[in-house]
N, C-alpha and C. Protein backbone atom coordinates (compact mmCIF):
# COMPACT_ATOMS: atom_id res chain seq x y z
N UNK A 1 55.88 108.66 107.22
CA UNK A 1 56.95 108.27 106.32
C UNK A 1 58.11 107.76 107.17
N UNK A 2 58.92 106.48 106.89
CA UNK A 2 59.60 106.45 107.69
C UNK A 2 61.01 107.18 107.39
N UNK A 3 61.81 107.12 108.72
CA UNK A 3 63.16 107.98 108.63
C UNK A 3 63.93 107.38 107.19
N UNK A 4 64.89 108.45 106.83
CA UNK A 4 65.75 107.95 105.48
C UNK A 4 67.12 106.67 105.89
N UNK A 5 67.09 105.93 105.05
CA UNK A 5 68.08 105.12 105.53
C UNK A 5 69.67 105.26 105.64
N UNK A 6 70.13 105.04 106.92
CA UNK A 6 71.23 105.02 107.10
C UNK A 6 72.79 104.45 107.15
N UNK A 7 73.70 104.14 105.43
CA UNK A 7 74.41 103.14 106.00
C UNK A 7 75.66 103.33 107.12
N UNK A 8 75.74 102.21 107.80
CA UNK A 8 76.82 102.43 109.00
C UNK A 8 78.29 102.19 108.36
N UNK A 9 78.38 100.80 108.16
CA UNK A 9 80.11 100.46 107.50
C UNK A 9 79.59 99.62 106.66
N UNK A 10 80.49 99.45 105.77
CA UNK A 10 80.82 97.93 104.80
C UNK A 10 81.89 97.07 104.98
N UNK A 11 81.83 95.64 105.08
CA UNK A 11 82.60 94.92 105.46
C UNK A 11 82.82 93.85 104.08
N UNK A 12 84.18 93.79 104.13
CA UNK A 12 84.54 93.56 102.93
C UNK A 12 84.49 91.67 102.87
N UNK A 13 84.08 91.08 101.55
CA UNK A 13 83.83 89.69 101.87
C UNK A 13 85.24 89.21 100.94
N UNK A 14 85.83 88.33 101.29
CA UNK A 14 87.08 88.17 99.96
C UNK A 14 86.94 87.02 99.68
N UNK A 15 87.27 86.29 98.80
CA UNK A 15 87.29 85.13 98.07
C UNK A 15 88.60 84.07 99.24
N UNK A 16 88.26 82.43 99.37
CA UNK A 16 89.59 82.37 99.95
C UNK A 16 89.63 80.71 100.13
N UNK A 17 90.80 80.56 99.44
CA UNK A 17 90.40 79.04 98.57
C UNK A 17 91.11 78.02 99.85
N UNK A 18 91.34 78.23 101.22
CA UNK A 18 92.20 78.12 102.56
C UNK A 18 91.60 79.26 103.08
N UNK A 19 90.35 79.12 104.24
CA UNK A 19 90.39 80.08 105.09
C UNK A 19 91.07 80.17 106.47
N UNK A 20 91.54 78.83 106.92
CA UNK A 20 92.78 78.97 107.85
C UNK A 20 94.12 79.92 107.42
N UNK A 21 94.51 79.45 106.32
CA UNK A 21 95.58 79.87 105.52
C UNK A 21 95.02 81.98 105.23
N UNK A 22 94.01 81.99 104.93
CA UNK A 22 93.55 83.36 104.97
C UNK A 22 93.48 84.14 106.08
N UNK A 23 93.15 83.66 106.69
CA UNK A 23 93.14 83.97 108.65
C UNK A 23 94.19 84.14 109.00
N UNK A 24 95.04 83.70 108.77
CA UNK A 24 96.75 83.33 109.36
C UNK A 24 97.39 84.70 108.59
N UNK A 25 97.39 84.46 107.20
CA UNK A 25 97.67 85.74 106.42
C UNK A 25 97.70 87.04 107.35
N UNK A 26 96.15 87.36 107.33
CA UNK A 26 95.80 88.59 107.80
C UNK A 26 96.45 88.95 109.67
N UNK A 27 96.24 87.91 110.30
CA UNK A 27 96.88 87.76 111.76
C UNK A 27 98.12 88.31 111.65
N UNK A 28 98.70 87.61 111.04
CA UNK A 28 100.63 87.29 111.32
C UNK A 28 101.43 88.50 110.33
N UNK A 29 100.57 88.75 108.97
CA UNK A 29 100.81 90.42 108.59
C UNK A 29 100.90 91.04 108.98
N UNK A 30 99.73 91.36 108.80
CA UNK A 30 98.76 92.64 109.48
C UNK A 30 98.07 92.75 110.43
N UNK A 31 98.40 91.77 111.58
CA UNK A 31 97.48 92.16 113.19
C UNK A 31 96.52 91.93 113.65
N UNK A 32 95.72 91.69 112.22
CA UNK A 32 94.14 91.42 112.78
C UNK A 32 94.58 90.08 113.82
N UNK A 33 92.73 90.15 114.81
CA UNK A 33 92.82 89.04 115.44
C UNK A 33 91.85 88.33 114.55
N UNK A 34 91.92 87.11 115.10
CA UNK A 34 91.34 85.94 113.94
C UNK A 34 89.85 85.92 115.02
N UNK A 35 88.67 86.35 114.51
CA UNK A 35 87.32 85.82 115.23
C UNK A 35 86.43 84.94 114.81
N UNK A 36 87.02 84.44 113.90
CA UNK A 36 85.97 83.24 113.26
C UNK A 36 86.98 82.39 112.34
N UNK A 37 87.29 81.26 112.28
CA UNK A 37 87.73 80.19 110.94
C UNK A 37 87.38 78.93 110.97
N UNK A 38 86.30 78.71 109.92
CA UNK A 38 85.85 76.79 110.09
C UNK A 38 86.53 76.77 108.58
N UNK A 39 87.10 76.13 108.22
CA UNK A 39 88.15 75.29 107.25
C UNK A 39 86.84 74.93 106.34
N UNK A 40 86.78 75.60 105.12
CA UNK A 40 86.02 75.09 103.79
C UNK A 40 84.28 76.05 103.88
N UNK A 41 84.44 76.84 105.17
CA UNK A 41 83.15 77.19 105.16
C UNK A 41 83.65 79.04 105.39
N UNK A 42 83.96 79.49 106.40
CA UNK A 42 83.76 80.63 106.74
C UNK A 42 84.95 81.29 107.35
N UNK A 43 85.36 82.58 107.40
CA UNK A 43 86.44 83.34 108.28
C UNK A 43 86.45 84.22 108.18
N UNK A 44 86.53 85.14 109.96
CA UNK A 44 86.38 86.33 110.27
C UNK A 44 87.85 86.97 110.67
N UNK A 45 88.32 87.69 110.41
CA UNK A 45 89.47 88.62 111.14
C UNK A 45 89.18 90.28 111.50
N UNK A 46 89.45 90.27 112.15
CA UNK A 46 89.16 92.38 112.99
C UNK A 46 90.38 92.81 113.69
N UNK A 47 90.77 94.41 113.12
CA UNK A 47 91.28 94.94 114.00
C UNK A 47 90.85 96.13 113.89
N UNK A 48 90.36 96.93 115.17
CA UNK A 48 89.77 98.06 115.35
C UNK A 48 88.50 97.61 115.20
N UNK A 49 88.38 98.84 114.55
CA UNK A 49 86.52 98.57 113.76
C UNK A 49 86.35 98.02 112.34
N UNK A 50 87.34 97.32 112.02
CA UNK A 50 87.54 96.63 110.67
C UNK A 50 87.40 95.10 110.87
N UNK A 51 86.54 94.61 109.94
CA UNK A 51 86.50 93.30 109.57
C UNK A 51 86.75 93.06 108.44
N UNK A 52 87.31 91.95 108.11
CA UNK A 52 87.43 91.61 107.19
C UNK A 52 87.02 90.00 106.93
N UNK A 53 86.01 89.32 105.98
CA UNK A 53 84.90 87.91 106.07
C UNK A 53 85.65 87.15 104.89
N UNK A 54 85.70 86.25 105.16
CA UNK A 54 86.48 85.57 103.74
C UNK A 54 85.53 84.31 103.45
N UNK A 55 85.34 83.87 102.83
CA UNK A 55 84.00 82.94 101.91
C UNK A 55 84.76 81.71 101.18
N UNK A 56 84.34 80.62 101.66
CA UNK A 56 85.27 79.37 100.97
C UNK A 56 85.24 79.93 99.54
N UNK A 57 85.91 79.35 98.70
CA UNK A 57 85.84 78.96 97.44
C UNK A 57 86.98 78.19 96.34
N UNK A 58 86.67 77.41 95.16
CA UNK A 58 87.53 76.76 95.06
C UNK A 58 88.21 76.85 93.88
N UNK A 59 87.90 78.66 93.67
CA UNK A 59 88.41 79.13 92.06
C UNK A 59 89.04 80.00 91.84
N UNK A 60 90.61 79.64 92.11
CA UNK A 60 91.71 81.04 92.39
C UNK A 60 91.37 82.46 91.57
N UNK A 61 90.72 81.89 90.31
CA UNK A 61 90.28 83.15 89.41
C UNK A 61 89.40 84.13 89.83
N UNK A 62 88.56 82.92 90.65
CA UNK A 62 87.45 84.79 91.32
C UNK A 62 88.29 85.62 92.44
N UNK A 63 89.29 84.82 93.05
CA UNK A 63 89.46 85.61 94.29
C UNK A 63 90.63 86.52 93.33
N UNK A 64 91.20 86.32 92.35
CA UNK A 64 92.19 87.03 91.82
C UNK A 64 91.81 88.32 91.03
N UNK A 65 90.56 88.15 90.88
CA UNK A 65 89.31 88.70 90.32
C UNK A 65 88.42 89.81 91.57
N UNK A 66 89.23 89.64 92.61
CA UNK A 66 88.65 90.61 93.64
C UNK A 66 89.48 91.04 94.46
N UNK A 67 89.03 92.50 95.07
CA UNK A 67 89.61 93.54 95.81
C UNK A 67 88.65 94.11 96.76
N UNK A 68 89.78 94.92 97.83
CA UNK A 68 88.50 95.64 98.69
C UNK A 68 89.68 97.22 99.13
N UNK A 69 88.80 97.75 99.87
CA UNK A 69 89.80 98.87 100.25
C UNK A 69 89.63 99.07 101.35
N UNK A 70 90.84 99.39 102.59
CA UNK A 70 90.57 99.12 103.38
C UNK A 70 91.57 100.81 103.90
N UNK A 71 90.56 101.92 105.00
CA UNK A 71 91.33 103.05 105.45
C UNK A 71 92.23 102.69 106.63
N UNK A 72 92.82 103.36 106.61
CA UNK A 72 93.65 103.51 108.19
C UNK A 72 94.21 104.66 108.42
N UNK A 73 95.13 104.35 109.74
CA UNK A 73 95.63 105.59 110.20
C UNK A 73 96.63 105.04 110.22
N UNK A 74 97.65 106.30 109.81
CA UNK A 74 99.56 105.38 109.76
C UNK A 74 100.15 104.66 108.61
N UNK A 75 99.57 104.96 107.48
CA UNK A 75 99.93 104.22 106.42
C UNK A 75 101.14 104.05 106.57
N UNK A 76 102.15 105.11 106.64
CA UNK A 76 103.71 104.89 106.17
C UNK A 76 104.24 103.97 106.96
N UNK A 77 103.52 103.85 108.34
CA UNK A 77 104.42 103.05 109.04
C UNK A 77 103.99 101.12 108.61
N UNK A 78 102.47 100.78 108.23
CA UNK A 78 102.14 100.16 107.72
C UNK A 78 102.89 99.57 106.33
N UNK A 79 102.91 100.82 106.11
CA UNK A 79 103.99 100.39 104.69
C UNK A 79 105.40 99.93 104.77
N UNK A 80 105.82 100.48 105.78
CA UNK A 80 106.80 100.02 105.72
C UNK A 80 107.06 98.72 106.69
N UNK A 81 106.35 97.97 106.96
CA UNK A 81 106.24 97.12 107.77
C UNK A 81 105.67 95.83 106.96
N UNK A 82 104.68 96.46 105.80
CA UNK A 82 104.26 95.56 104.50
C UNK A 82 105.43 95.11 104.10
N UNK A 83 106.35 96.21 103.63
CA UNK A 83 107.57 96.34 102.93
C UNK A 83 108.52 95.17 103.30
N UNK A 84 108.88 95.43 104.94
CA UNK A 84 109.77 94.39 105.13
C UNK A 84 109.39 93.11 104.98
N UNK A 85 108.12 92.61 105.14
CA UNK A 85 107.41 91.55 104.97
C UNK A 85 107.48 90.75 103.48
N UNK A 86 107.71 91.65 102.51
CA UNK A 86 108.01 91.84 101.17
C UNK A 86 106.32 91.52 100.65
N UNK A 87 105.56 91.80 101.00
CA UNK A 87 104.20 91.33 100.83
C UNK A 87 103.40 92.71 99.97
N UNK A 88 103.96 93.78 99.53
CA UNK A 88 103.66 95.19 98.90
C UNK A 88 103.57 94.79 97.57
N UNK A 89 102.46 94.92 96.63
CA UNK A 89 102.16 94.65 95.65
C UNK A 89 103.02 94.92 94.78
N UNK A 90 104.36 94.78 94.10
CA UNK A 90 105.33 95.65 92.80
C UNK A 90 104.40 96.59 91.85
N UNK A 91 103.55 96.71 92.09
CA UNK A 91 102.81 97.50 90.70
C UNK A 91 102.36 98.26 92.42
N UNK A 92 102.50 98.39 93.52
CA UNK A 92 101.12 99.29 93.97
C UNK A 92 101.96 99.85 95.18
N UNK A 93 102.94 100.11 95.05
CA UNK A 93 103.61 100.83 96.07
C UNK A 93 102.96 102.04 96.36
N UNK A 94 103.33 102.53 98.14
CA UNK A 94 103.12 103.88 98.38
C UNK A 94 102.91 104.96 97.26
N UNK A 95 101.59 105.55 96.94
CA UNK A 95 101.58 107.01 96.34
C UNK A 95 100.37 107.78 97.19
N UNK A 96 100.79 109.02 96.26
CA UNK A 96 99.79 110.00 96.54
C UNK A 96 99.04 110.25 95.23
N UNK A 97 97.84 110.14 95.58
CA UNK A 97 96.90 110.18 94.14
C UNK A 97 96.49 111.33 93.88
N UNK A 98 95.78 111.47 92.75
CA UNK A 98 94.31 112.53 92.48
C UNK A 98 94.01 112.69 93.41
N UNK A 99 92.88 111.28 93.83
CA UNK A 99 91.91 111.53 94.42
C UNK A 99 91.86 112.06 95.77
N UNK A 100 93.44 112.40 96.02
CA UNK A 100 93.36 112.87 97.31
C UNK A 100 93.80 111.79 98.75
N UNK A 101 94.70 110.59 98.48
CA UNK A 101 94.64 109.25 99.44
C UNK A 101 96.38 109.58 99.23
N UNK A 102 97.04 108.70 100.17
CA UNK A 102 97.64 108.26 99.69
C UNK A 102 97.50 106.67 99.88
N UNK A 103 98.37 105.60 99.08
CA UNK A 103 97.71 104.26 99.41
C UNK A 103 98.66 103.47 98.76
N UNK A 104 98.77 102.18 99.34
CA UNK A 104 99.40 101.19 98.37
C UNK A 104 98.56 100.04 98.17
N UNK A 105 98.94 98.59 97.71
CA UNK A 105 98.40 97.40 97.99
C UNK A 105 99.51 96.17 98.15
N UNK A 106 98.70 95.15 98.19
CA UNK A 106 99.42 94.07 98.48
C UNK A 106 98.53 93.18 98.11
N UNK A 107 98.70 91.73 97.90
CA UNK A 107 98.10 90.37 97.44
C UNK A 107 97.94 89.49 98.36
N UNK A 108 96.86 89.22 98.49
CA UNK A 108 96.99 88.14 100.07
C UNK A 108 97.28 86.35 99.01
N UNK A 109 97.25 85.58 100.01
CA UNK A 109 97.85 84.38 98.86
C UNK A 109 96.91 83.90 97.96
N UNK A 110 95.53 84.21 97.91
CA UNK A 110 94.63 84.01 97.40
C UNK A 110 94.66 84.67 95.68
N UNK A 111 95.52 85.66 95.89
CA UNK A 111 95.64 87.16 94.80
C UNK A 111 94.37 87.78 95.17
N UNK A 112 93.56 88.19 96.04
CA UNK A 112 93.06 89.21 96.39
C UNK A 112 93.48 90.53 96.73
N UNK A 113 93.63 90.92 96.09
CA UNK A 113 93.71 92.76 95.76
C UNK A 113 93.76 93.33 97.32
N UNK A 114 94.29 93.87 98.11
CA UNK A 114 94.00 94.45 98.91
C UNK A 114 94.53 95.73 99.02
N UNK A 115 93.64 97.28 99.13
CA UNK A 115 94.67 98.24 98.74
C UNK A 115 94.43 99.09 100.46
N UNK A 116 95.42 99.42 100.86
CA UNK A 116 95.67 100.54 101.88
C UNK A 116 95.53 102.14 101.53
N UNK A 117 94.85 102.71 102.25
CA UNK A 117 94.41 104.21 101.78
C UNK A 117 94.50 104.87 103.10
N UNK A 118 94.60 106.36 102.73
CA UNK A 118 94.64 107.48 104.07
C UNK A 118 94.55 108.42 103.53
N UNK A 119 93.31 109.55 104.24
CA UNK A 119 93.56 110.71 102.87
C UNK A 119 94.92 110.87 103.07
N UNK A 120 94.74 111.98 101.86
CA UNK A 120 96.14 113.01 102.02
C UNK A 120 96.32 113.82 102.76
N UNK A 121 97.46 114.62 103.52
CA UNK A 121 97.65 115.52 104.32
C UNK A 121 97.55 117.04 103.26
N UNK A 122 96.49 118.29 103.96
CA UNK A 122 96.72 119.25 102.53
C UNK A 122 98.43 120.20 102.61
């Protein structure tokens, strides 16, 4: 029988109607380095062990129509660094949830959903 399967990570694909313009986003935000952008076809950005793949497309509605979630370490300082940027979603500021995170989001220019999470401290 073979061994049970194992998943490793998920890497989030986002909608992105400008993947230069998406690339740049994520760089000049948020840090990632840019490892892949061909203009109308494909784009990669990473920082740490995070990628994030962005997929031409030419229909603001799907990408507005999608989200991903992405963990870290350091939210607050993240946040507040979103913050000055003014790039913090108005509906998705810093909380502490139920489920145990705390998290905010933000909109990349595409309106892709992007939300920041960390558990909670008990």
């Amino acid at each position: 029988m073979p061994p049970p399967t194992a998943f490793i990570s998920a890497t989030p694909a986002l909608a992105s109607l400008d993947i230069q313009r998406s690339v740049d986003f994520f760089a000049s935000h948020l840090g990632f380095s840019v490892l892949h952008a061909e203009q109308g076809v494909y784009g990669i950005v990473g920082q740490g062990g995070v990628q994030v793949h962005f997929w031409a497309c030419a229909d603001r509605k799907i990408a507005e129509a999608t989200s991903c979630r992405l963990q870290v370490a350091g939210i607050a300082e993240l946040y507040a660094r979103c913050s000055e940027q003014g790039i913090v979603h108005p509906r998705a500021t810093l909380t502490d949830t139920p489920w145990g995170t705390w998290e905010f989001a933000i909109l990349d220019p595409d309106g892709n959903l992007v939300t920041f999470h960390e558990p909670s401290q008990p």
